[in-house]
Protein backbone atom coordinates (compact mmCIF):
# COMPACT_ATOMS: atom_id res chain seq x y z
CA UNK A 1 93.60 104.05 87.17
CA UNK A 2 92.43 102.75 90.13
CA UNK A 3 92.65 103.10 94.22
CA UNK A 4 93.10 101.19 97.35
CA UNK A 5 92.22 103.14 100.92
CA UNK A 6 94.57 101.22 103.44
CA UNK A 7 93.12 101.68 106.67
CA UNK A 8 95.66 100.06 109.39
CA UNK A 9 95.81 100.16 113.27
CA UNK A 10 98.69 102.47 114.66
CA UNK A 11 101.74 100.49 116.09
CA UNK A 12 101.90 100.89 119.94
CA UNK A 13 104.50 103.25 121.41
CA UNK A 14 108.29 102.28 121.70
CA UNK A 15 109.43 105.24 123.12
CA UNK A 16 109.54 107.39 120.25
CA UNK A 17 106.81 109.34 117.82
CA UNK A 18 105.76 108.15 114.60
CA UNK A 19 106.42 110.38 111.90
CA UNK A 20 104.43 108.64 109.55
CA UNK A 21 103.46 105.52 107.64
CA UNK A 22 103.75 103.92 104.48
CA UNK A 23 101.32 101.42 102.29
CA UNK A 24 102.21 99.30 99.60
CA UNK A 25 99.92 97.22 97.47
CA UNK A 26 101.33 94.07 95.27
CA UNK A 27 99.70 92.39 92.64
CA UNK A 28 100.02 88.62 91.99
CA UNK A 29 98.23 88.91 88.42
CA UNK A 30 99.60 91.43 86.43
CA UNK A 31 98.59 94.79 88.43
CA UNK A 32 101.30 97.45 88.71
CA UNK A 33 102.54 97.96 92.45
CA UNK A 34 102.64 100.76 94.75
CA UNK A 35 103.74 102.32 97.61
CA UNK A 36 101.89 105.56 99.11
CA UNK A 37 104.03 107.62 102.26
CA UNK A 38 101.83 110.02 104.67
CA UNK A 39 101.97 110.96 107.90
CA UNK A 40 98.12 109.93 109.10
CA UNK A 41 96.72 106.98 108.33
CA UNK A 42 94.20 105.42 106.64
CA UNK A 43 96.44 105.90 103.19
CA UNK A 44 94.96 105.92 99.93
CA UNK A 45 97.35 104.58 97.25
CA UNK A 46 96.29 105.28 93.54
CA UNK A 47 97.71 104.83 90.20
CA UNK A 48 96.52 100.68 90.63
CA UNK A 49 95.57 98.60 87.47
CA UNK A 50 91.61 98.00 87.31
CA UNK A 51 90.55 94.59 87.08
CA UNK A 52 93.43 93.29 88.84
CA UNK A 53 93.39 91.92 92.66
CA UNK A 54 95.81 93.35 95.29
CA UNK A 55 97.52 92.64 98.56
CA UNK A 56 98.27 95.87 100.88
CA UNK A 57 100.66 96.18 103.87
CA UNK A 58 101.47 99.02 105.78
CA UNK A 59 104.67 99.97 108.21
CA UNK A 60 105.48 102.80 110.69
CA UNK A 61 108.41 105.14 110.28
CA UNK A 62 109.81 107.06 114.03
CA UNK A 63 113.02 108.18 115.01
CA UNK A 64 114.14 104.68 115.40
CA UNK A 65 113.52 104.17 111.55
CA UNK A 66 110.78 101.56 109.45
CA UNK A 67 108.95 98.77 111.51
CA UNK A 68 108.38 95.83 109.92
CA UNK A 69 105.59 95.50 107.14
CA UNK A 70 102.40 94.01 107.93
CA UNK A 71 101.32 90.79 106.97
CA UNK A 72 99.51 91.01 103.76
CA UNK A 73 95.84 91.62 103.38
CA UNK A 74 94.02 90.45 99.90
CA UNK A 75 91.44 92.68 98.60
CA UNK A 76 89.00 92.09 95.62
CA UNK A 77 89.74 93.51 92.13
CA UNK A 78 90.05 97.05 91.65
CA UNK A 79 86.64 98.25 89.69
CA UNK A 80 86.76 101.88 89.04
């Protein structure tokens, strides 16, 4: 199976910590989708189809609860 690193820049401070962060990568063309949880960033979510293309987001989880997901980023076809 393949991998994705998601590397992401860290949402600016509301007031309370972040506890961590999740990524999720989507496939429009047949690639199974994941979502990774850690508590530093960049995240490296496995267990993705080879040959297919992906789209990662990530979000930020604090006291306050999830922020919103990040737009979408395409990446190229997962090789190895």
């Amino acid at each position: 199976s393949g991998q994705i690193r998601v590397s992401f820049t860290a949402p600016a401070a509301n007031g309370s910590v972040v506890s961590g962060y999740a990524a999720r990568c989507e496939s429009a063309d047949g690639g199974t989708a994941r979502q990774t949880n850690a508590t530093v960033g960049p995240i490296t979510v496995t267990g993705l189809s080879v040959g297919k293309t992906y789209r990662c987001k990530a979000a930020a989880r604090n006291g306050r609860g999830w922020s919103d997901w990040t737009a979408l980023t395409a990446l190229p076809a997962i090789t190895a």
